[in-house]
C-alpha atoms as a PDB file:
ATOM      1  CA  UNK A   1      -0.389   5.806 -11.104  1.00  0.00           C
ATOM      2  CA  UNK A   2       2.864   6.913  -9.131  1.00  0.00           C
ATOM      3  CA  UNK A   3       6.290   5.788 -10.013  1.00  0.00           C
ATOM      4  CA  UNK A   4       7.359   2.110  -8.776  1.00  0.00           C
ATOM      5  CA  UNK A   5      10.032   3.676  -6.613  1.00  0.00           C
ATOM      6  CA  UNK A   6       7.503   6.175  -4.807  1.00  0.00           C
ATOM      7  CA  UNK A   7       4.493   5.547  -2.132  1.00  0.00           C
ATOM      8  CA  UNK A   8       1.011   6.591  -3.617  1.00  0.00           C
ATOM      9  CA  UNK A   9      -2.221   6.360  -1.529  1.00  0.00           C
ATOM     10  CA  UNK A  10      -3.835   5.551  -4.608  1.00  0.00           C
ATOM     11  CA  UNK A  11      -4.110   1.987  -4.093  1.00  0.00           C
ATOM     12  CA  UNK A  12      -5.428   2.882  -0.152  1.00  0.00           C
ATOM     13  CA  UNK A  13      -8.136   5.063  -2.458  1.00  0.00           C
ATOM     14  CA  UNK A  14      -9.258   2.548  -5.013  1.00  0.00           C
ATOM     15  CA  UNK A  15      -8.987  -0.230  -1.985  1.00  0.00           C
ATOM     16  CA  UNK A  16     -11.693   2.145   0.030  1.00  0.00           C
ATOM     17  CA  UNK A  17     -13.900   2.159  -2.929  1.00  0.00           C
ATOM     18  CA  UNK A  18     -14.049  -1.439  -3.265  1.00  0.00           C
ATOM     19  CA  UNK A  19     -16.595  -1.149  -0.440  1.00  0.00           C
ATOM     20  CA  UNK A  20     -19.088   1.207  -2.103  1.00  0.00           C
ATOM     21  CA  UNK A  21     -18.964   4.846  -3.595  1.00  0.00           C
ATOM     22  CA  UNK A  22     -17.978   7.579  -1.653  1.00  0.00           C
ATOM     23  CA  UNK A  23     -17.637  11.258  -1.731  1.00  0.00           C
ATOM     24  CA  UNK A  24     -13.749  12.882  -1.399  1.00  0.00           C
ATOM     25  CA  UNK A  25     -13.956  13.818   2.107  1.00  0.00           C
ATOM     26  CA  UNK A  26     -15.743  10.272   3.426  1.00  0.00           C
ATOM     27  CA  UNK A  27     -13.129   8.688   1.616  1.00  0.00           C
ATOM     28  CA  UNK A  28     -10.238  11.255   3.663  1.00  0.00           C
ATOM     29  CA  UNK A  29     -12.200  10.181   6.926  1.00  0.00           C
ATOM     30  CA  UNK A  30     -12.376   6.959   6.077  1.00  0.00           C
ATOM     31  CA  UNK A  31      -8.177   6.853   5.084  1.00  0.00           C
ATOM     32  CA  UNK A  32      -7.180   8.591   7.855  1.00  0.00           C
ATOM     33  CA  UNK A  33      -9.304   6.724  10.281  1.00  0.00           C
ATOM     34  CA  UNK A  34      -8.500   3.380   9.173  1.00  0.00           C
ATOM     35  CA  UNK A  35      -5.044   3.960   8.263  1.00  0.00           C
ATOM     36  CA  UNK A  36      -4.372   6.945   9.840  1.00  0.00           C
ATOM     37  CA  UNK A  37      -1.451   4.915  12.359  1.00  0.00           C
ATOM     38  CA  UNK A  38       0.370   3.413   9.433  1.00  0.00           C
ATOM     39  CA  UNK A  39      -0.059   6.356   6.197  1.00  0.00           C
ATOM     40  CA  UNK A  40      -0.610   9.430   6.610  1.00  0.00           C
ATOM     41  CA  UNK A  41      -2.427  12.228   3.923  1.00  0.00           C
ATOM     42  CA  UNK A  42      -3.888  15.024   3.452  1.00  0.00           C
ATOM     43  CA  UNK A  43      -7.404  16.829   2.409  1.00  0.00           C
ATOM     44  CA  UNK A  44      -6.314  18.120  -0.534  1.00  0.00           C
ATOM     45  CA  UNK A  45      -3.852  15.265  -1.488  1.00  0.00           C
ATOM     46  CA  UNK A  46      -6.903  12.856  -1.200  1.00  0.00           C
ATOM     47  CA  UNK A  47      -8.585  15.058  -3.764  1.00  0.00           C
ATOM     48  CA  UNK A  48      -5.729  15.573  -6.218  1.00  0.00           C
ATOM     49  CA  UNK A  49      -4.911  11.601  -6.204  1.00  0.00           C
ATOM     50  CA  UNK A  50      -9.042  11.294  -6.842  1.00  0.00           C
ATOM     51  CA  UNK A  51      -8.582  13.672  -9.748  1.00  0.00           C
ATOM     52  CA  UNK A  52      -5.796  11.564 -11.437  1.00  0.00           C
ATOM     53  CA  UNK A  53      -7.601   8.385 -10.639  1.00  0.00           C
ATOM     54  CA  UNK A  54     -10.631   9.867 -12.554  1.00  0.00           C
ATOM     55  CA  UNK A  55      -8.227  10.563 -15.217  1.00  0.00           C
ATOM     56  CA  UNK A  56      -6.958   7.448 -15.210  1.00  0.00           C
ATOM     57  CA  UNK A  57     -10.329   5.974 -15.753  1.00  0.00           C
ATOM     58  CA  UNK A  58     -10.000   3.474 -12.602  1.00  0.00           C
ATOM     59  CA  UNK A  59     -12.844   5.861 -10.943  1.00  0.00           C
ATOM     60  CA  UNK A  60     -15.510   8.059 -12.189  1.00  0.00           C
ATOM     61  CA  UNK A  61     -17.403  10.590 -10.505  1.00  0.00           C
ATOM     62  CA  UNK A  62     -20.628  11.442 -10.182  1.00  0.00           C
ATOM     63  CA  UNK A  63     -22.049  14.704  -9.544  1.00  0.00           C
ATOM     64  CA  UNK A  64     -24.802  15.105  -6.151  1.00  0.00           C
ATOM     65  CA  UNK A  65     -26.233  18.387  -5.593  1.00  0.00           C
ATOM     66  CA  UNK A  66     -27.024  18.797  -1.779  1.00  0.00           C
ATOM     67  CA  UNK A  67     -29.286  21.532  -1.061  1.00  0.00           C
ATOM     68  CA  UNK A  68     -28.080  24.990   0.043  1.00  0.00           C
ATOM     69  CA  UNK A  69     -24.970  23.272  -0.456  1.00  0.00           C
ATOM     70  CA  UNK A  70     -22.422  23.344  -3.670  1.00  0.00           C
ATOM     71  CA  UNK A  71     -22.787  19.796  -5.621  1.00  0.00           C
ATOM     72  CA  UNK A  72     -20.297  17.231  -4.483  1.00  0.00           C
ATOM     73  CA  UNK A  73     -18.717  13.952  -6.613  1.00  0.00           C
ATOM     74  CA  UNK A  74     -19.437  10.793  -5.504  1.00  0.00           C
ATOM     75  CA  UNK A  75     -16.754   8.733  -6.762  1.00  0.00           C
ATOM     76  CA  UNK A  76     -17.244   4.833  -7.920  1.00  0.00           C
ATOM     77  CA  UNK A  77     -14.485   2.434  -8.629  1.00  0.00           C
ATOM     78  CA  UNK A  78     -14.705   1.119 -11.878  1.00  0.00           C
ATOM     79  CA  UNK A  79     -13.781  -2.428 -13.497  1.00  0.00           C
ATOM     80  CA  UNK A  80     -10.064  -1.240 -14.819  1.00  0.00           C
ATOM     81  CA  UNK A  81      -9.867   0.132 -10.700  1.00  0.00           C
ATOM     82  CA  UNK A  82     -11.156  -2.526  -9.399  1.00  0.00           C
ATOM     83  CA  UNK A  83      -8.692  -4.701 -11.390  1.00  0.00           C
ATOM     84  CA  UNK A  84      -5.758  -2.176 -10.653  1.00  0.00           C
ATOM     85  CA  UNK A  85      -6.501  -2.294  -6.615  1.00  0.00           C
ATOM     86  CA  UNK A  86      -6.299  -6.392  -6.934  1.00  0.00           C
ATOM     87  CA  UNK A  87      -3.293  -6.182  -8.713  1.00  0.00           C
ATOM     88  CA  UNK A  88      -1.777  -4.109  -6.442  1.00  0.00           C
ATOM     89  CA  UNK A  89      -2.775  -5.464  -3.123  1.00  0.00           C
ATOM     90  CA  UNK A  90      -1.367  -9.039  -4.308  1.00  0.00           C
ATOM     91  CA  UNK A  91       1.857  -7.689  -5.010  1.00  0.00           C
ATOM     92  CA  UNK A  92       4.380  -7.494  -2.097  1.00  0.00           C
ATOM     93  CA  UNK A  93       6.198  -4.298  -0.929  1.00  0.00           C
ATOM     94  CA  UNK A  94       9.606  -4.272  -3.122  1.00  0.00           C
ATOM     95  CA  UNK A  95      11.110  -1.832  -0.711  1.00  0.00           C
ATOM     96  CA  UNK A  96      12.437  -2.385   2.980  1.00  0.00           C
ATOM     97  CA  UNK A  97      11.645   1.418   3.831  1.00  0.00           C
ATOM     98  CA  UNK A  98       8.122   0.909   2.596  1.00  0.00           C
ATOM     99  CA  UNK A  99       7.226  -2.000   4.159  1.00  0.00           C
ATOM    100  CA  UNK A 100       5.835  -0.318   7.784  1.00  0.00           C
ATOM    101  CA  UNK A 101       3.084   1.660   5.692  1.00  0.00           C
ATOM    102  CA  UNK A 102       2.276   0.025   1.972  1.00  0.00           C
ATOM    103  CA  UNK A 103       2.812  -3.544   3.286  1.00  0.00           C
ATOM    104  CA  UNK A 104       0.581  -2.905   6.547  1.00  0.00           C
ATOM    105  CA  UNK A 105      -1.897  -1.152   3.995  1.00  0.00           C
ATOM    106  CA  UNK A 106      -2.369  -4.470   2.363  1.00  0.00           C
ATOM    107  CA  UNK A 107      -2.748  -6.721   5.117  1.00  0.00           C
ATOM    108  CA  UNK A 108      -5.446  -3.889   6.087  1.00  0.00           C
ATOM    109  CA  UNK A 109      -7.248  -4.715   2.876  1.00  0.00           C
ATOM    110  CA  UNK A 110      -6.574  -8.482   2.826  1.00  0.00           C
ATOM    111  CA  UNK A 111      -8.630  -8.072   6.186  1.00  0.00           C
ATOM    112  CA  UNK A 112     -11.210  -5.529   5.456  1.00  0.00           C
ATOM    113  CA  UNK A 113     -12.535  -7.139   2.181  1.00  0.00           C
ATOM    114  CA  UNK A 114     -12.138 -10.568   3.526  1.00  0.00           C
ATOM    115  CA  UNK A 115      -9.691 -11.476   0.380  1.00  0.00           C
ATOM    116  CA  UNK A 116      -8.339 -14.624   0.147  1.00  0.00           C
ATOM    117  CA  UNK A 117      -4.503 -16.103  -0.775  1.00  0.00           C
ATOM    118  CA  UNK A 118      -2.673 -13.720   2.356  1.00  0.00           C
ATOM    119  CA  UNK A 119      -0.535 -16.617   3.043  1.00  0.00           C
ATOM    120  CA  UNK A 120       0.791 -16.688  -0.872  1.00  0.00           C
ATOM    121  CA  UNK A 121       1.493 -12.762  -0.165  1.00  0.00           C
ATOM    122  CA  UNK A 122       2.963 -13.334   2.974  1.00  0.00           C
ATOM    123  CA  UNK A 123       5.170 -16.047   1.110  1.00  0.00           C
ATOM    124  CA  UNK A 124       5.928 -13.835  -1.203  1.00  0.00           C
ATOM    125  CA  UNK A 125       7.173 -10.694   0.533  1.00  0.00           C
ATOM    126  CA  UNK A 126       9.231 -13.193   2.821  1.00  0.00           C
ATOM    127  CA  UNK A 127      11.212 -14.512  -0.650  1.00  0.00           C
ATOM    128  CA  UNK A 128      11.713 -10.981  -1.654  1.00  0.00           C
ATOM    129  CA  UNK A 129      13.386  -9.985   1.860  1.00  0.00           C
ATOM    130  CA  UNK A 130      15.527 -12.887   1.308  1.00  0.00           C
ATOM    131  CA  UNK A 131      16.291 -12.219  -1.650  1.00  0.00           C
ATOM    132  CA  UNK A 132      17.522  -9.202  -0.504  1.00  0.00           C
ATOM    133  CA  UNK A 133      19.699 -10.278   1.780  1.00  0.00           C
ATOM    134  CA  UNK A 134      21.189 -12.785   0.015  1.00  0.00           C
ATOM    135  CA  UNK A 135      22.416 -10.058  -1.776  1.00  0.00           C
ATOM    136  CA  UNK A 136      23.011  -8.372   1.013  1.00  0.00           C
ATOM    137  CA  UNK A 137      25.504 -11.081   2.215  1.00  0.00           C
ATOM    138  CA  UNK A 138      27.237 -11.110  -1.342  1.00  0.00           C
ATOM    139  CA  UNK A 139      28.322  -7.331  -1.177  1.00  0.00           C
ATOM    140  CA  UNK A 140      29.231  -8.084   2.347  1.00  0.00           C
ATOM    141  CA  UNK A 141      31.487 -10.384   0.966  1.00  0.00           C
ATOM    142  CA  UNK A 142      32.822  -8.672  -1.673  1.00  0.00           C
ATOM    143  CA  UNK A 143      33.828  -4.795   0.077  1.00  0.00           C
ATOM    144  CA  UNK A 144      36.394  -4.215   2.683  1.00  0.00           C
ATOM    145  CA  UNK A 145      34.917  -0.921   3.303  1.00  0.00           C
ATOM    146  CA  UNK A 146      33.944  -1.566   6.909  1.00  0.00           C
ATOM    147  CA  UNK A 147      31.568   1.074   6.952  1.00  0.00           C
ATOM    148  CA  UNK A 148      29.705  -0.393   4.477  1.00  0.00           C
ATOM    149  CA  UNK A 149      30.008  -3.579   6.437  1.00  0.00           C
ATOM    150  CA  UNK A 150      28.017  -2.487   9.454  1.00  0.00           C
ATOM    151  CA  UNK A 151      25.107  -0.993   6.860  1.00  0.00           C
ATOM    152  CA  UNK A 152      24.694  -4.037   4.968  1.00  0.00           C
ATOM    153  CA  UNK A 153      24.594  -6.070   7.906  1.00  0.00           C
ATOM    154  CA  UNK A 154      21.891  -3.881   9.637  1.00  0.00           C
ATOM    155  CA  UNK A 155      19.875  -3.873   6.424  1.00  0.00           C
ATOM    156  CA  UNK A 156      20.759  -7.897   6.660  1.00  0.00           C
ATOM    157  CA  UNK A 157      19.043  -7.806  10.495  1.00  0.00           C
ATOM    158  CA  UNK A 158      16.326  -5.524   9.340  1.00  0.00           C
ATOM    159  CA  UNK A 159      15.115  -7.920   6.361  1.00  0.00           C
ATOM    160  CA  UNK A 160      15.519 -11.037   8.674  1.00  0.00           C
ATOM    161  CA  UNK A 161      13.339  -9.357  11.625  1.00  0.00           C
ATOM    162  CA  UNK A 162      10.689  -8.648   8.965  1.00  0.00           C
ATOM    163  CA  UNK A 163      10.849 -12.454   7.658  1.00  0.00           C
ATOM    164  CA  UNK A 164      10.530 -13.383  11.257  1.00  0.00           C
ATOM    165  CA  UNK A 165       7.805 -10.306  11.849  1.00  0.00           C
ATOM    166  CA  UNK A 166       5.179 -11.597   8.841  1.00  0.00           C
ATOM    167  CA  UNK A 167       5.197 -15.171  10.307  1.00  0.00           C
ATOM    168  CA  UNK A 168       3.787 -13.980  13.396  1.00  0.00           C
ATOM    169  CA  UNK A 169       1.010 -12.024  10.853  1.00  0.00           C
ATOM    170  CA  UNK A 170       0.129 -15.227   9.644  1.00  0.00           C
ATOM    171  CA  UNK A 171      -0.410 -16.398  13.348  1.00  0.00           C
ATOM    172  CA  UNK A 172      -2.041 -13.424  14.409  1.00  0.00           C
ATOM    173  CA  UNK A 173      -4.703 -12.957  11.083  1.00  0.00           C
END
């Protein structure tokens, strides 16, 4: 899997799968149809992130031939992937700047598969925007830089518009 730090459609992948096999380019369709407003990726990324998922062992593939046609994989989420999507879709988004596509990925998910507990995720991506600003506010407090004033209170307003933002999910979903 990617790096904590970086965005992987990975998770959007394995999340797909949950809802039956599918070959590489249904799956592309599928991702950029679905998700196409909120994350967007390309052909061939979708079938270098389905190579390293294989890898991985959260997927496996299995060969089709078509006729008059070259043989295609069908790829089918396994237990481990099926385990790694759940983990992953229960986790909120630890980054403000990710929030607008891997956060709006999950509450895709949480719809799409009809999963249960999006009011515990909910609660717990509002705790870790406050958590970030109270930090926020304690380097405010700390620097006399007043550049870095006006960024850590817009960060500060960012976090608290989000906090305000997934309440109105919760009314909405």
């Amino acid at each position: 899997m990617a790096r904590d730090d970086a965005l992987s459609p990975q998770p959007i992948l394995l999340g797909l799968l949950m809802s039956g096999p599918r070959h590489g380019y249904q799956l592309y369709e599928e991702f950029s149809q679905e998700l196409g407003r909120v994350w967007q990726v390309g052909l061939s990324n979708v079938y270098a992130q389905l190579s390293q998922l294989e890898q991985a062992g959260v997927v496996q593939a299995q060969v089709e031939p078509q006729p008059s046609r070259p043989a295609r994989k069908v790829y089918h989420l396994t237990p481990e992937g099926r385990e790694v999507f759940l983990d992953w879709v229960r986790q909120p988004t630890p980054y403000l700047r990710h929030l607008r596509v891997e956060f709006l990925a999950r509450l895709y998910f949480y719809r799409h598969l009809g999963l249960e507990g999006l009011d515990q995720l909910v609660a717990r991506q509002q705790a870790v925007c406050q958590d970030q600003i109270d930090r926020f506010e304690r380097l405010y407090v700390e620097t006399d830089d007043e550049f870095r004033r006006c960024v850590l209170e817009f960060r500060r307003g960012q976090l608290q518009a989000v906090i305000g933002w997934l309440d109105r999910c919760l009314e909405i979903l």
